[in-house]
Protein backbone atom coordinates (compact mmCIF):
# COMPACT_ATOMS: atom_id res chain seq x y z
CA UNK A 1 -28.46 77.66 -45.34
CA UNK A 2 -26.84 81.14 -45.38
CA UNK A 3 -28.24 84.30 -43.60
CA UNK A 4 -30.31 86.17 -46.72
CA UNK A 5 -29.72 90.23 -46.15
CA UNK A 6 -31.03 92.63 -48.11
CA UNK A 7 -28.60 95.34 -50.30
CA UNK A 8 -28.85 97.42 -47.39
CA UNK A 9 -27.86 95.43 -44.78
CA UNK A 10 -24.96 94.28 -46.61
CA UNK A 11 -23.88 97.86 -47.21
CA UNK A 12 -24.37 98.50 -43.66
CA UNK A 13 -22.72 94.99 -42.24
CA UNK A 14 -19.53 96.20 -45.39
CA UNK A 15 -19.49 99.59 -43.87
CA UNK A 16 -18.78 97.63 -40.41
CA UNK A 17 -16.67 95.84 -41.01
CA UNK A 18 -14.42 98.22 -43.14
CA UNK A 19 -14.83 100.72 -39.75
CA UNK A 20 -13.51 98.25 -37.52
CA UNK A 21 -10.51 97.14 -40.09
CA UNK A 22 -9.35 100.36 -39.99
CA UNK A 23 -10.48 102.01 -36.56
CA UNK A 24 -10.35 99.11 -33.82
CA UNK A 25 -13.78 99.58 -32.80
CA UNK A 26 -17.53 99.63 -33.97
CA UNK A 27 -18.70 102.79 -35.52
CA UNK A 28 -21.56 104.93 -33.96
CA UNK A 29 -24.88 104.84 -35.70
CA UNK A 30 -24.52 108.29 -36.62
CA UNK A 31 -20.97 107.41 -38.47
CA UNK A 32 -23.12 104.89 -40.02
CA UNK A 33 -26.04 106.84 -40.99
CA UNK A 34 -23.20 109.89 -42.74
CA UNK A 35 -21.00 106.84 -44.10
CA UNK A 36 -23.82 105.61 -46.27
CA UNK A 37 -26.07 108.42 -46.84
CA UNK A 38 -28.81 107.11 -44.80
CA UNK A 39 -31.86 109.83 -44.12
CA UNK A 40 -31.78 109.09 -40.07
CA UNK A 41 -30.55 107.44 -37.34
CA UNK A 42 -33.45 105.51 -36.91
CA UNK A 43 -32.77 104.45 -40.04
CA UNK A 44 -29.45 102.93 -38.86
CA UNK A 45 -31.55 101.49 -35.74
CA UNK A 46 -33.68 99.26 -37.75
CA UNK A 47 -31.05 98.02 -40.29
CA UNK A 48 -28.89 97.23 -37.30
CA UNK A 49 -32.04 95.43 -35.07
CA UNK A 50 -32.90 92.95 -38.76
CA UNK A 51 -28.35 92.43 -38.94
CA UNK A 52 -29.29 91.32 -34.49
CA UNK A 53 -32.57 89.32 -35.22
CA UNK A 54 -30.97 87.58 -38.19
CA UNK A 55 -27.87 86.68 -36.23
CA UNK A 56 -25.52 88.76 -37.60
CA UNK A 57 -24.30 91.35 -35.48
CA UNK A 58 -24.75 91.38 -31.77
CA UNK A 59 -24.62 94.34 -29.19
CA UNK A 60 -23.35 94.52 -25.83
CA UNK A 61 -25.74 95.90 -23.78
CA UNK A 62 -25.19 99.38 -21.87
CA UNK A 63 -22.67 100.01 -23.43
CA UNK A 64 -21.66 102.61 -26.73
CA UNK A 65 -20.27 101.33 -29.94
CA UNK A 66 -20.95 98.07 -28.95
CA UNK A 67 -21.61 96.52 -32.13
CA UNK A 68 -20.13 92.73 -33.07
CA UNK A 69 -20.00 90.68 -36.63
CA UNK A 70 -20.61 87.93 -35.66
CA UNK A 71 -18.74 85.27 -38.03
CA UNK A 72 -19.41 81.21 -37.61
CA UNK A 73 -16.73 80.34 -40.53
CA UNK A 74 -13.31 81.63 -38.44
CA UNK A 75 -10.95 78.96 -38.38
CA UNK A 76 -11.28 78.50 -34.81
CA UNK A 77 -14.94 77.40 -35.30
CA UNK A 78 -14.26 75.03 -38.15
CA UNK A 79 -11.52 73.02 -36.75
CA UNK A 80 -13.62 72.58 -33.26
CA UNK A 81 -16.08 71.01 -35.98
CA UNK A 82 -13.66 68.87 -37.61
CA UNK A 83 -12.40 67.30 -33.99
CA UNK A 84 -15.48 66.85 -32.62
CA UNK A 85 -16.39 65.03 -35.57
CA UNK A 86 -13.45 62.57 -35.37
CA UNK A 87 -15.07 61.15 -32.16
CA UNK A 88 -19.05 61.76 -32.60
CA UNK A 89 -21.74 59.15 -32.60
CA UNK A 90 -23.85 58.73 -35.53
CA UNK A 91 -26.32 60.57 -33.90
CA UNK A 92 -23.82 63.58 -32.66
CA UNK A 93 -21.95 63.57 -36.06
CA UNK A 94 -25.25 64.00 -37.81
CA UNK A 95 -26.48 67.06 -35.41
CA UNK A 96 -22.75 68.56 -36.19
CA UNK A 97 -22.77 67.89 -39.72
CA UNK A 98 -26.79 69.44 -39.96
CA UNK A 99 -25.31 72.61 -37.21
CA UNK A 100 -22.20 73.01 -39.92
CA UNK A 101 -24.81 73.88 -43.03
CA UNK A 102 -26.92 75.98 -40.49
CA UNK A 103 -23.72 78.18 -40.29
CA UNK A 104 -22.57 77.43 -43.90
CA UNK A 105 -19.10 76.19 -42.95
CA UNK A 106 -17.18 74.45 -45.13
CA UNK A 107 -15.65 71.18 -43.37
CA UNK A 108 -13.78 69.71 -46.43
């Protein structure tokens, strides 16, 4: 099952990660709000609390441009996947296998 966002919150979660790709860190929400023509920064706020609440981005707290994408599919994450199902019960490989489509990785 993969993470349903709205057109917005993709532009915003694109805008992101393009800012980071070419900057190092995460932008500030006013940089967001003038990068996509957004009315306000509370704007920004909200779209950025639904991209938290749906798992998508997380924020360090106390700090400033603390934003994170969170992304389950690295390489990293897969291949911990793929050995841990080598030795897994029945039971365990079908909690992995069931925790894999939750984060839509591809195992194959």
């Amino acid at each position: 099952m993969k993470v349903k966002l709205t057109k917005k919150q993709q532009a915003v979660l694109d805008f992101l990660q393009d800012f980071m790709d070419e900057n190092g860190y995460s932008p500030s929400y006013r940089e967001i709000m003038m990068g996509l023509g957004l009315s306000s920064v509370s704007a920004v706020a909200e779209h950025v609390e639904n991209l938290v609440e749906k798992g998508v981005l997380k924020k360090e707290p106390g700090e400033s441009r603390s934003l994170v994408i969170l992304d389950y599919k690295h390489e990293e994450t897969v291949d911990l996947f793929k050995v841990r199902l080598l030795t897994a019960t029945e039971d365990e490989r079908r909690v992995l296998l069931a925790a894999a489509e939750l984060l839509n990785l591809d195992l194959e």
